[in-house]
ModelCIF file with pLDDT and N, C-alpha, C, O atoms, coordinates in Angstrom:
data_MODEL
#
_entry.id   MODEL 
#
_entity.id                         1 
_entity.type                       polymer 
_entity.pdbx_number_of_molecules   1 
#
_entity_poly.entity_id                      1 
_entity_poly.type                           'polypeptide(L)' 
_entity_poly.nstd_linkage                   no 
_entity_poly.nstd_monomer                   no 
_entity_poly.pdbx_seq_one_letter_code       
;(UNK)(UNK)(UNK)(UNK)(UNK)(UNK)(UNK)(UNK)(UNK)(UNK)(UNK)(UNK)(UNK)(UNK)(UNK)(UNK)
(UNK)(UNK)(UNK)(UNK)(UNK)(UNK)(UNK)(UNK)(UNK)(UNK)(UNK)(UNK)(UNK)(UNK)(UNK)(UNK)
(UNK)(UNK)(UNK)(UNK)(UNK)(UNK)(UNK)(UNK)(UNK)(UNK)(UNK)(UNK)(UNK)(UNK)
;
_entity_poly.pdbx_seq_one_letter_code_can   XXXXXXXXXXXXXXXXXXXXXXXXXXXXXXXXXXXXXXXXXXXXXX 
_entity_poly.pdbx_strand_id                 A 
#
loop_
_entity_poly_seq.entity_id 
_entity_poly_seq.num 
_entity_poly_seq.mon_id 
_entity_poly_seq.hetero 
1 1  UNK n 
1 2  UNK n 
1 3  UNK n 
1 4  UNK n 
1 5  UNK n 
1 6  UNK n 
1 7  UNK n 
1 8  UNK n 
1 9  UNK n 
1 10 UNK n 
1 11 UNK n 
1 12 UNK n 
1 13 UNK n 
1 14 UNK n 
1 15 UNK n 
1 16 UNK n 
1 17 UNK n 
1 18 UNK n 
1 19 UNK n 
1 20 UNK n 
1 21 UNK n 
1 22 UNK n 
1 23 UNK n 
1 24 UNK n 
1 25 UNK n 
1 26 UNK n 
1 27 UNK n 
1 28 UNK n 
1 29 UNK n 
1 30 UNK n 
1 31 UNK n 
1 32 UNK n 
1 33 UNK n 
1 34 UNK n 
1 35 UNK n 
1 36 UNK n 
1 37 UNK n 
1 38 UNK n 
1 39 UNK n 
1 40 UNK n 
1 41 UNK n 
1 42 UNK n 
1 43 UNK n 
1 44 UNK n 
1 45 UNK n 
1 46 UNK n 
#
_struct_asym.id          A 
_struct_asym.entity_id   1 
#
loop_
_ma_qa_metric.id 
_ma_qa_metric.mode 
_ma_qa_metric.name 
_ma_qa_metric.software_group_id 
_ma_qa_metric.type 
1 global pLDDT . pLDDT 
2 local  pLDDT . pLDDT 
#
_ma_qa_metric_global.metric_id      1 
_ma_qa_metric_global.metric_value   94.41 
_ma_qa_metric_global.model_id       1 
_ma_qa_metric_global.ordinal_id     1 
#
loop_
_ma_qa_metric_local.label_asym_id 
_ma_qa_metric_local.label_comp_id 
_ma_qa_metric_local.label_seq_id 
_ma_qa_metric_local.metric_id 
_ma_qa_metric_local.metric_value 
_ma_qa_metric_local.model_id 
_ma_qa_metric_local.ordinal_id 
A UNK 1  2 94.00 1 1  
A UNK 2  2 90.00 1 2  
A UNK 3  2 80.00 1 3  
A UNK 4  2 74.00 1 4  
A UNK 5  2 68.00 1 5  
A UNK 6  2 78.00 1 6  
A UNK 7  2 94.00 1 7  
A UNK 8  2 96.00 1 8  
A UNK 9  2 97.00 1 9  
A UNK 10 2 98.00 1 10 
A UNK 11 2 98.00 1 11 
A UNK 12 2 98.00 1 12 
A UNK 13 2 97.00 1 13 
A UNK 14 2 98.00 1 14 
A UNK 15 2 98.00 1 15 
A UNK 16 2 97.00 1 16 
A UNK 17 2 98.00 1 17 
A UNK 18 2 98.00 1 18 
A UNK 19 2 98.00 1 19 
A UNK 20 2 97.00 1 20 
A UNK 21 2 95.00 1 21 
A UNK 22 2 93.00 1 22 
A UNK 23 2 92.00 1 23 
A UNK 24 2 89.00 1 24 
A UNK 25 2 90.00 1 25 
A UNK 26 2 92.00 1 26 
A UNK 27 2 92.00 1 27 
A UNK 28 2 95.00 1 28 
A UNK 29 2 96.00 1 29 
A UNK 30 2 97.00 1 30 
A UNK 31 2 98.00 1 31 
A UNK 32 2 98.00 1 32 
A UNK 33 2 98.00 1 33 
A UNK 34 2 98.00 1 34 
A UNK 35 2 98.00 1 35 
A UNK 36 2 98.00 1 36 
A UNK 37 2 98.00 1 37 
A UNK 38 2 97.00 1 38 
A UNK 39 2 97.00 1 39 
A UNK 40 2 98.00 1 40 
A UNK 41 2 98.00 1 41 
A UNK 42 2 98.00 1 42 
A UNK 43 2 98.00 1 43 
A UNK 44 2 98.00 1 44 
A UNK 45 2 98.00 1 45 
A UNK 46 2 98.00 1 46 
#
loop_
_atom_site.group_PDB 
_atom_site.id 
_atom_site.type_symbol 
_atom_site.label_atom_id 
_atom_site.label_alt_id 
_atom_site.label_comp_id 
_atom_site.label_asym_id 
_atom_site.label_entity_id 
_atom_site.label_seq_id 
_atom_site.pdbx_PDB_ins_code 
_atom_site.Cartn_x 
_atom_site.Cartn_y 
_atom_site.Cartn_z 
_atom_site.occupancy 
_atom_site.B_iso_or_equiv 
_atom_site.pdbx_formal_charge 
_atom_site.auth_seq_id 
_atom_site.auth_comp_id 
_atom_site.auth_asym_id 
_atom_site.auth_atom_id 
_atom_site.pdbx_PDB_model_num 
ATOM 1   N N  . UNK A 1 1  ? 0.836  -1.199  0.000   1.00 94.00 ? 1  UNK A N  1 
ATOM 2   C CA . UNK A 1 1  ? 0.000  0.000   0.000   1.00 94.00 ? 1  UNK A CA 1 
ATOM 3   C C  . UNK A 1 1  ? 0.875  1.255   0.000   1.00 94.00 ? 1  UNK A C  1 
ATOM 4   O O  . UNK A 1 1  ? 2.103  1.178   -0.056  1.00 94.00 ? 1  UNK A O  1 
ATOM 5   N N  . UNK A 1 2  ? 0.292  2.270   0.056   1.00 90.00 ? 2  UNK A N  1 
ATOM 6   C CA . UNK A 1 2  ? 1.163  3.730   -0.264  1.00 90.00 ? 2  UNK A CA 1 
ATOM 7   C C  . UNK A 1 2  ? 1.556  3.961   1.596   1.00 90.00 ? 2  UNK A C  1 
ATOM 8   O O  . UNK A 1 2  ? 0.750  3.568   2.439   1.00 90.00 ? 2  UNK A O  1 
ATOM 9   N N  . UNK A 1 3  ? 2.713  4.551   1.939   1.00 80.00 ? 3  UNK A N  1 
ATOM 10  C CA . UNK A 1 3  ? 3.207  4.834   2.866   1.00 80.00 ? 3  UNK A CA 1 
ATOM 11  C C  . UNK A 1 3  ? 2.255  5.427   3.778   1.00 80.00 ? 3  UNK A C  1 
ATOM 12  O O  . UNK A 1 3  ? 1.184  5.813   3.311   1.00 80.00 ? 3  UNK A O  1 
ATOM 13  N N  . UNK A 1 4  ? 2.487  5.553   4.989   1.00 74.00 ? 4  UNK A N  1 
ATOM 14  C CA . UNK A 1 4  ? 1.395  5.237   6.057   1.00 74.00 ? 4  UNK A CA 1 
ATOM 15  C C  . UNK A 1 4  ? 0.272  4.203   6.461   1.00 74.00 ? 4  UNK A C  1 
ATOM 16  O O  . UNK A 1 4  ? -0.708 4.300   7.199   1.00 74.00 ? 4  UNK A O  1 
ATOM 17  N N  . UNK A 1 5  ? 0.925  2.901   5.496   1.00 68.00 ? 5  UNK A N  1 
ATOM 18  C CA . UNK A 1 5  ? -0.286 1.929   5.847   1.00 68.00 ? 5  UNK A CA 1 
ATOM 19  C C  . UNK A 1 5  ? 0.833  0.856   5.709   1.00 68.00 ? 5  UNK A C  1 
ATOM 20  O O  . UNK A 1 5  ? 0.995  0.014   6.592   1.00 68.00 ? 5  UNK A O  1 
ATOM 21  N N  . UNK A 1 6  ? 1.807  0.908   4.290   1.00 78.00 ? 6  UNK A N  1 
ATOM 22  C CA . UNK A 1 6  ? 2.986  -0.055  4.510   1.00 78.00 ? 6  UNK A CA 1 
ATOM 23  C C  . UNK A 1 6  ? 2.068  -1.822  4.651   1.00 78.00 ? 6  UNK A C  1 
ATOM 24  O O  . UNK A 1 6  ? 2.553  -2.784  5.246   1.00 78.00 ? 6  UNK A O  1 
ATOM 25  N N  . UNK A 1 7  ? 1.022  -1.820  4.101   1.00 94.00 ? 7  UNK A N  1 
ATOM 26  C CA . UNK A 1 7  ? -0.099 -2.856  4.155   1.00 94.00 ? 7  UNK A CA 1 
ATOM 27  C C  . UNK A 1 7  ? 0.677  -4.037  3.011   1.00 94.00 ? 7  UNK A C  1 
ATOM 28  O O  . UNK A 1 7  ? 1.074  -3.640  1.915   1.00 94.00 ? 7  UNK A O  1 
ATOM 29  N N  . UNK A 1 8  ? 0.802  -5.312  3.382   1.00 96.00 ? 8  UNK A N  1 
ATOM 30  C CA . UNK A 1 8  ? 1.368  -6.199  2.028   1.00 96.00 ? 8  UNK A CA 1 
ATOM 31  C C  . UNK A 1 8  ? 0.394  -7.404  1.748   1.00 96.00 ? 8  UNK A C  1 
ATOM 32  O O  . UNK A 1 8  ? -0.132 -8.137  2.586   1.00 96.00 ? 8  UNK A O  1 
ATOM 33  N N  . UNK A 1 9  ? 0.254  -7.447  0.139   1.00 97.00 ? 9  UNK A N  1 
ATOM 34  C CA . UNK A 1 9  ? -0.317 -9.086  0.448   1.00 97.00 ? 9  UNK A CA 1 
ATOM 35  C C  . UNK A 1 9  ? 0.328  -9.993  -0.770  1.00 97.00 ? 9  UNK A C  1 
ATOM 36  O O  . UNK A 1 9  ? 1.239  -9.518  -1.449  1.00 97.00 ? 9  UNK A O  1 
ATOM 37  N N  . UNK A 1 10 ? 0.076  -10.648 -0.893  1.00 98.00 ? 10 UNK A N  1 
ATOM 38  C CA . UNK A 1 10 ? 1.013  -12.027 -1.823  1.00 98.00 ? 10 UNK A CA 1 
ATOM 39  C C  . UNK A 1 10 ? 0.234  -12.700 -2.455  1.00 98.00 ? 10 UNK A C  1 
ATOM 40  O O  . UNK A 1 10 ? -0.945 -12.363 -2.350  1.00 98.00 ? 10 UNK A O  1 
ATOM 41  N N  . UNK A 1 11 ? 0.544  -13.854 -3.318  1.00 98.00 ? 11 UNK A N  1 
ATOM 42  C CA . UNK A 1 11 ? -0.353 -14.497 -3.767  1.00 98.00 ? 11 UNK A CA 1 
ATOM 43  C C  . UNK A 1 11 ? -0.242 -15.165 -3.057  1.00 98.00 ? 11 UNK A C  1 
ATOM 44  O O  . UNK A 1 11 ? 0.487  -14.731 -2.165  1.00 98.00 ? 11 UNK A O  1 
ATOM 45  N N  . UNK A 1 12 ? -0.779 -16.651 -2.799  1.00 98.00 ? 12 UNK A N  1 
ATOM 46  C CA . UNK A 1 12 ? -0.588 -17.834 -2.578  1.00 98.00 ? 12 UNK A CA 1 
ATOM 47  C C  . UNK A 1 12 ? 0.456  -18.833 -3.014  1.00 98.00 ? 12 UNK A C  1 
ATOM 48  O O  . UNK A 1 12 ? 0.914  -19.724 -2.299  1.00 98.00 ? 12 UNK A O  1 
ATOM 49  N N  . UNK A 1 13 ? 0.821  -18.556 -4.425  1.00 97.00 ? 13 UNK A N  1 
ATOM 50  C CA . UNK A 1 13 ? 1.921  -19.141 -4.663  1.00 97.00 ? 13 UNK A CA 1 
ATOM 51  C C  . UNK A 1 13 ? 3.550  -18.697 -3.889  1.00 97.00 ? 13 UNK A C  1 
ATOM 52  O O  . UNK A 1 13 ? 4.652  -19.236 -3.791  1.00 97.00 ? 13 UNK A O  1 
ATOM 53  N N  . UNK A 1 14 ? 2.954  -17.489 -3.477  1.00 98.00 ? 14 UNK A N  1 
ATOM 54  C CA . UNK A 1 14 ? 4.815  -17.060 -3.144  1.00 98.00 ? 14 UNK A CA 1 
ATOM 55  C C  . UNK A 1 14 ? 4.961  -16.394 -1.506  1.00 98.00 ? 14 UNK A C  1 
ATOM 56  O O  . UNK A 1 14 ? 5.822  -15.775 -0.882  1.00 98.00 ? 14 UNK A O  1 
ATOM 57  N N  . UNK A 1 15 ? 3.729  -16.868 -1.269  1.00 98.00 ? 15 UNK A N  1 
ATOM 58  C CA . UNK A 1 15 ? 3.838  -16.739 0.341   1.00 98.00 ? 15 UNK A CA 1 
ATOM 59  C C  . UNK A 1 15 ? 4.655  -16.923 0.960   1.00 98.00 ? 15 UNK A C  1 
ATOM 60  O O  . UNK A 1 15 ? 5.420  -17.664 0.343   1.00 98.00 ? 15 UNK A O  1 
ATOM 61  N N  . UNK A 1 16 ? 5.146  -16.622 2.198   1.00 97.00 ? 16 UNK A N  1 
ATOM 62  C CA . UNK A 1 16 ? 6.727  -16.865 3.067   1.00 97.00 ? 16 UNK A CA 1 
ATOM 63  C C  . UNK A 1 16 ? 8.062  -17.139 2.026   1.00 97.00 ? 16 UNK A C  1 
ATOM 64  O O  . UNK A 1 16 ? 9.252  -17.322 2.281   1.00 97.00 ? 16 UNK A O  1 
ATOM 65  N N  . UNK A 1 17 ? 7.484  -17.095 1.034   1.00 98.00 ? 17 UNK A N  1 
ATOM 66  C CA . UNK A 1 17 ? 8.827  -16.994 0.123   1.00 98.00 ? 17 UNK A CA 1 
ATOM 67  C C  . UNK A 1 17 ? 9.369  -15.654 -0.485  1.00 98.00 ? 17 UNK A C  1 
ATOM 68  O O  . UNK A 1 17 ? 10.560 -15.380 -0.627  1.00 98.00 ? 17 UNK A O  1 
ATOM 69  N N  . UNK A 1 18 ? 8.154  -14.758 -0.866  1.00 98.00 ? 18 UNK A N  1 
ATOM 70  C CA . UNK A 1 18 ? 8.838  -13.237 -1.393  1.00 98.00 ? 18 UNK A CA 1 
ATOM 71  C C  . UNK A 1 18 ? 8.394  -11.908 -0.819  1.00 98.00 ? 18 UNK A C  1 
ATOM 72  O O  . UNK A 1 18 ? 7.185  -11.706 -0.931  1.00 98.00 ? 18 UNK A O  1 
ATOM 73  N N  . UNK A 1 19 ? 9.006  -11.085 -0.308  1.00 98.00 ? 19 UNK A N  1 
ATOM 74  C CA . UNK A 1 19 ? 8.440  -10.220 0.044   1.00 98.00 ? 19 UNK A CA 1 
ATOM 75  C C  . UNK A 1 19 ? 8.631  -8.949  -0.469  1.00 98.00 ? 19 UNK A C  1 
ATOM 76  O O  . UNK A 1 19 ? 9.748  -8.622  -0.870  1.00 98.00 ? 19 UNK A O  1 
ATOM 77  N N  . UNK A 1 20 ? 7.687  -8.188  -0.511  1.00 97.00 ? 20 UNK A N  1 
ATOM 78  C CA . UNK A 1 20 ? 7.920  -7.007  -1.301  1.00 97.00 ? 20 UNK A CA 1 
ATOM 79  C C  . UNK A 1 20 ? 8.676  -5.489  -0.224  1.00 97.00 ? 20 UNK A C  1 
ATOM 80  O O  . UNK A 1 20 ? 8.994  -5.323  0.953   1.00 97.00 ? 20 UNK A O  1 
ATOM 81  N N  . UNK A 1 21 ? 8.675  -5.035  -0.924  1.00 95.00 ? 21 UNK A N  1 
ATOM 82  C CA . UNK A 1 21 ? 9.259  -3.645  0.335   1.00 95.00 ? 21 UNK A CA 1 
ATOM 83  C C  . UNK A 1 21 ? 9.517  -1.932  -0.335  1.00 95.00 ? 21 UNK A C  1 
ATOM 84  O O  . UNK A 1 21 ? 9.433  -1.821  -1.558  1.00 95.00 ? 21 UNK A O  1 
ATOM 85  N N  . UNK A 1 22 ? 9.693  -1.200  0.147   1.00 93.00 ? 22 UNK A N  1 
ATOM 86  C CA . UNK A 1 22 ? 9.817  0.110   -0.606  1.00 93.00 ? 22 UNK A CA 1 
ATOM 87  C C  . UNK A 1 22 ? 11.402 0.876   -0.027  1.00 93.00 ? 22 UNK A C  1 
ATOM 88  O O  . UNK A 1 22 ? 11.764 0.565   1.108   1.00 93.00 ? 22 UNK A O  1 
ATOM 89  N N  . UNK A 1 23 ? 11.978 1.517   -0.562  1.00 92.00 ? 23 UNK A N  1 
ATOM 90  C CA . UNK A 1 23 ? 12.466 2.628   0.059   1.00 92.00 ? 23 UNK A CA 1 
ATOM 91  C C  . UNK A 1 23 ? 12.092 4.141   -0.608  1.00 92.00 ? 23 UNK A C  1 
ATOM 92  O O  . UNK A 1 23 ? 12.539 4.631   -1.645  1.00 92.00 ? 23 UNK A O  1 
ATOM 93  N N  . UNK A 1 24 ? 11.397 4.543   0.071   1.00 89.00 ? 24 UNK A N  1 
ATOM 94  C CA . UNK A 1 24 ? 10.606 6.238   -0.437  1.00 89.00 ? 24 UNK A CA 1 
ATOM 95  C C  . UNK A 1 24 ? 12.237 6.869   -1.006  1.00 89.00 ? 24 UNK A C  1 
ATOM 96  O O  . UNK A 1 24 ? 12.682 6.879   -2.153  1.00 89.00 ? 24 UNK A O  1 
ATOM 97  N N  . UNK A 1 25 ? 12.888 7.374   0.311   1.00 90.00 ? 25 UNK A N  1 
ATOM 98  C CA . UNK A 1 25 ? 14.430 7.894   -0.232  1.00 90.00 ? 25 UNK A CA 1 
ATOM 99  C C  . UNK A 1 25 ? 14.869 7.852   -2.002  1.00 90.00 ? 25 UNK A C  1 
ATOM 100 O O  . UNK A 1 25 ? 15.081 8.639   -2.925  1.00 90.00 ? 25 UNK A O  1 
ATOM 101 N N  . UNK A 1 26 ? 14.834 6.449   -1.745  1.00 92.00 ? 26 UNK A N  1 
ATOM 102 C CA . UNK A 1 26 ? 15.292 5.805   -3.245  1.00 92.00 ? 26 UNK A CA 1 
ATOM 103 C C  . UNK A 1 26 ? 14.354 5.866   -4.358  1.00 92.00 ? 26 UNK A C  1 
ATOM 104 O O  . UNK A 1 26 ? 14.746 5.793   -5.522  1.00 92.00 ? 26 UNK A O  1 
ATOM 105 N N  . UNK A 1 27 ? 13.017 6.011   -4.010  1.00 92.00 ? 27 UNK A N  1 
ATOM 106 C CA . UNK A 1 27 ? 11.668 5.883   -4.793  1.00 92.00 ? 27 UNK A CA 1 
ATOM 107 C C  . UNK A 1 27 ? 11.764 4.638   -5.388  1.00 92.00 ? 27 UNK A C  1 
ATOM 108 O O  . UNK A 1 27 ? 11.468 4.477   -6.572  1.00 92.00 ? 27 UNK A O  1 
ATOM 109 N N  . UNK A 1 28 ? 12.167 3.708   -4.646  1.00 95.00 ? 28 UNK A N  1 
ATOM 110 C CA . UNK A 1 28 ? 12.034 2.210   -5.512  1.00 95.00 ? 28 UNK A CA 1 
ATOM 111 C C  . UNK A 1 28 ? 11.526 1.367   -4.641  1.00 95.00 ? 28 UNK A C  1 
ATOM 112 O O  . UNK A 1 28 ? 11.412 1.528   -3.426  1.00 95.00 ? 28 UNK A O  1 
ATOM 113 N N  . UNK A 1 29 ? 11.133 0.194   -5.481  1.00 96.00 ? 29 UNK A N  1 
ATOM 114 C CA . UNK A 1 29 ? 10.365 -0.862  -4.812  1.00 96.00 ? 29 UNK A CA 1 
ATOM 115 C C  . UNK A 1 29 ? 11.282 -2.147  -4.991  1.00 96.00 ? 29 UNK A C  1 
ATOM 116 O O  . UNK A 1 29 ? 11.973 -2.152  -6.011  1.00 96.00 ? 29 UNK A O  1 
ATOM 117 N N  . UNK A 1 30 ? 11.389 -3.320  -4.074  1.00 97.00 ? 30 UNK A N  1 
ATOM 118 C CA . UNK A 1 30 ? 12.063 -4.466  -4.444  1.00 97.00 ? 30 UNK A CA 1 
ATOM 119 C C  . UNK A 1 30 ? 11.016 -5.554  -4.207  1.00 97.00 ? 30 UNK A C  1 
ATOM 120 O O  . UNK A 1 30 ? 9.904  -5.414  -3.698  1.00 97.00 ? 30 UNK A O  1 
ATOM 121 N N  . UNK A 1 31 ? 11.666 -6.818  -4.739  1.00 98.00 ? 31 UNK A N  1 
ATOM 122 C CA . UNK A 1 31 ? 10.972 -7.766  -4.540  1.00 98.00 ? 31 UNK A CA 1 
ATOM 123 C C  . UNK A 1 31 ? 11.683 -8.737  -3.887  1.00 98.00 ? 31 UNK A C  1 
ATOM 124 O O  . UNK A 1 31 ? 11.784 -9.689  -4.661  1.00 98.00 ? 31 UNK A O  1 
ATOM 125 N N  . UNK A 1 32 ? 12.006 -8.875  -3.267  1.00 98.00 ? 32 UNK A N  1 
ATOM 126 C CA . UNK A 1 32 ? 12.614 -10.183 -2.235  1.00 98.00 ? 32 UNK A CA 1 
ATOM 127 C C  . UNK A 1 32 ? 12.259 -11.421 -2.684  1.00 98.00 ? 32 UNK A C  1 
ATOM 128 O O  . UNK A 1 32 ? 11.080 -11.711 -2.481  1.00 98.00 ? 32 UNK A O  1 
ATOM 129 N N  . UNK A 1 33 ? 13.188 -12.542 -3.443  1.00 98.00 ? 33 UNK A N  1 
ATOM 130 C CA . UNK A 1 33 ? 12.629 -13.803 -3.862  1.00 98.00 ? 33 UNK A CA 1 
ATOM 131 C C  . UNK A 1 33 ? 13.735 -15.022 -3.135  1.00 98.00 ? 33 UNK A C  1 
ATOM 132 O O  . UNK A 1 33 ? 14.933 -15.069 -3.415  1.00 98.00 ? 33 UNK A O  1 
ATOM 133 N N  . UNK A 1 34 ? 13.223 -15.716 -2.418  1.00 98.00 ? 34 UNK A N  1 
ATOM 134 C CA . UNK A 1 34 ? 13.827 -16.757 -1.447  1.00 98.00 ? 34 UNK A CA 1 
ATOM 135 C C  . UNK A 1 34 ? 13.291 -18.460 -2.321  1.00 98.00 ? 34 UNK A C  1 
ATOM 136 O O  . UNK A 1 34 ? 12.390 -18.676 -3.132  1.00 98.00 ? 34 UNK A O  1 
ATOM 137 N N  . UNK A 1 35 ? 14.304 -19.374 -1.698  1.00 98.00 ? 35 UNK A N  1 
ATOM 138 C CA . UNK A 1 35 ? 13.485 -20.204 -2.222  1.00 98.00 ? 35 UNK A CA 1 
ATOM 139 C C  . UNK A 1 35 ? 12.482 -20.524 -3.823  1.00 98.00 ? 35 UNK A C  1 
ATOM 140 O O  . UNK A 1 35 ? 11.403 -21.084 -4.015  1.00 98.00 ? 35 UNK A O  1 
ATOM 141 N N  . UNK A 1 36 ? 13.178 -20.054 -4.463  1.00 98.00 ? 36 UNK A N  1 
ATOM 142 C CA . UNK A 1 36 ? 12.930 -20.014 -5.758  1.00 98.00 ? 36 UNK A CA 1 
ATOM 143 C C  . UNK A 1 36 ? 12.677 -21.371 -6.221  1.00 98.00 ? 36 UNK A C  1 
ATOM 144 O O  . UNK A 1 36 ? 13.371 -22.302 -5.813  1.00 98.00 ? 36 UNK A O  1 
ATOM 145 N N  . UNK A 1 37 ? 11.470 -21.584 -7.271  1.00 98.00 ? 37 UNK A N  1 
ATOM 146 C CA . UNK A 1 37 ? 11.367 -22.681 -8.006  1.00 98.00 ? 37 UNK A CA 1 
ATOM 147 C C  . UNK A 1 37 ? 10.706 -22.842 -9.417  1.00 98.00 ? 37 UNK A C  1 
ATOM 148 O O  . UNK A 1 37 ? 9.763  -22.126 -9.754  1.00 98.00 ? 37 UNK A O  1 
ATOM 149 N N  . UNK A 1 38 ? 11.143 -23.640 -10.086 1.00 97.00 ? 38 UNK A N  1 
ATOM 150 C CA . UNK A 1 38 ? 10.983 -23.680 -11.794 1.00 97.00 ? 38 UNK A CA 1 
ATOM 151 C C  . UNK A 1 38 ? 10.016 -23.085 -12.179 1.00 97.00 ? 38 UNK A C  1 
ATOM 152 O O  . UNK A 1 38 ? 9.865  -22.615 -13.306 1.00 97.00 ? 38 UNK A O  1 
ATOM 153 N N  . UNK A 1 39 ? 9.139  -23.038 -11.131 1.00 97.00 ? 39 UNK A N  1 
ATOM 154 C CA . UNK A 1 39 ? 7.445  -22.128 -11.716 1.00 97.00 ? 39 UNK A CA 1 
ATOM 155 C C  . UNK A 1 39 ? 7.382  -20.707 -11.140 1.00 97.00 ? 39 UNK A C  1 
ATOM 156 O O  . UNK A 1 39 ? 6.420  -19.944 -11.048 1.00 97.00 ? 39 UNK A O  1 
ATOM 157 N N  . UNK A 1 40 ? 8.433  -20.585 -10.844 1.00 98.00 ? 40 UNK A N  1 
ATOM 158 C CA . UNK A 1 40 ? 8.587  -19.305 -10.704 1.00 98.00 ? 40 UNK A CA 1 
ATOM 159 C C  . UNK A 1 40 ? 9.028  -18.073 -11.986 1.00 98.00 ? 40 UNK A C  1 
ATOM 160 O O  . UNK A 1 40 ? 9.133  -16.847 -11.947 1.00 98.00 ? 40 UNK A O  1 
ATOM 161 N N  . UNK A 1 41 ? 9.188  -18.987 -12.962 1.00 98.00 ? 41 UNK A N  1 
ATOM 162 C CA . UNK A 1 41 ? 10.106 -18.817 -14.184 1.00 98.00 ? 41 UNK A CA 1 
ATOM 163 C C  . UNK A 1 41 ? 9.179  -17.771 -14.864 1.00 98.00 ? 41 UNK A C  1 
ATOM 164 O O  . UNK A 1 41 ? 8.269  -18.326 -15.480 1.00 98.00 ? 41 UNK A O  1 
ATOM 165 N N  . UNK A 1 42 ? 9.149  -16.239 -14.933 1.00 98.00 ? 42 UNK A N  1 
ATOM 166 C CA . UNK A 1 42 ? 8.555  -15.617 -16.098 1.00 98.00 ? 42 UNK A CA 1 
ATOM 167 C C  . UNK A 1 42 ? 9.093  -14.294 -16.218 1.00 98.00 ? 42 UNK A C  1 
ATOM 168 O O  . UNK A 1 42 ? 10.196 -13.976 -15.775 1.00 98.00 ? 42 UNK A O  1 
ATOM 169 N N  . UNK A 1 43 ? 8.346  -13.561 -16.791 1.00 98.00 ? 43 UNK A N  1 
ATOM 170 C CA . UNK A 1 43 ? 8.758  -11.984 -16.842 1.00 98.00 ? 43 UNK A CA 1 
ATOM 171 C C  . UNK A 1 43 ? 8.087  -11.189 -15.802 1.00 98.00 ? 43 UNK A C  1 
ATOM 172 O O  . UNK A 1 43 ? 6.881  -11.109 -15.567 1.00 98.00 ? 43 UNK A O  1 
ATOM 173 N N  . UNK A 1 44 ? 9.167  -10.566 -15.169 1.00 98.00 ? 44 UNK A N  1 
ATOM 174 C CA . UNK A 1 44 ? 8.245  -9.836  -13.564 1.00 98.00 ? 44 UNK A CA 1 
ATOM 175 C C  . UNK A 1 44 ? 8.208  -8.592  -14.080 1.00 98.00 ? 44 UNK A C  1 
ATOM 176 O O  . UNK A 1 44 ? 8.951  -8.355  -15.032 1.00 98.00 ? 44 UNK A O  1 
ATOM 177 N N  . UNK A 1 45 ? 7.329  -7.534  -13.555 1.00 98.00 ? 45 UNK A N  1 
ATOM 178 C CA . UNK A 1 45 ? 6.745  -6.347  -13.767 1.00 98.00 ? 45 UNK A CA 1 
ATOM 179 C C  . UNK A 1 45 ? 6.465  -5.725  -12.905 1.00 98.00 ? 45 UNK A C  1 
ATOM 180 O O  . UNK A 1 45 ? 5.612  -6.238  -12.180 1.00 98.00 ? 45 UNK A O  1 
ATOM 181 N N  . UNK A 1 46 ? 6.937  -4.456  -12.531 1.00 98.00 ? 46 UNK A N  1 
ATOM 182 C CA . UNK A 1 46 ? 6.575  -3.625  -11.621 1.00 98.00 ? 46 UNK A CA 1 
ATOM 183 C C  . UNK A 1 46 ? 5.237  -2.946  -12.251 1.00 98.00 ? 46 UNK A C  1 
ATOM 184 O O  . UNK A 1 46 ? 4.625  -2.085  -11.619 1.00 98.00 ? 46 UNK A O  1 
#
């Protein structure tokens, strides 16, 4: 969600495995990917 709520949700497929996060400073967003697997395989998009 937009800052002051900092709210996250996931799919189901990538639960406890990726997490998303922001740094405002930087104006960027990351995606944290742990535990990676073959079906994880595509083109990601912010």
């Amino acid at each position: 969600s937009r800052s002051g709520g900092d709210s996250t949700y996931y799919a189901d497929s990538v639960k406890g495995r990726f997490t998303i996060s922001r740094d405002n400073a930087e104006n960027t967003v990351y995606l944290q990917m742990n535990s990676l697997k073959p079906e994880d395989t595509a083109i990601y998009y912010c």
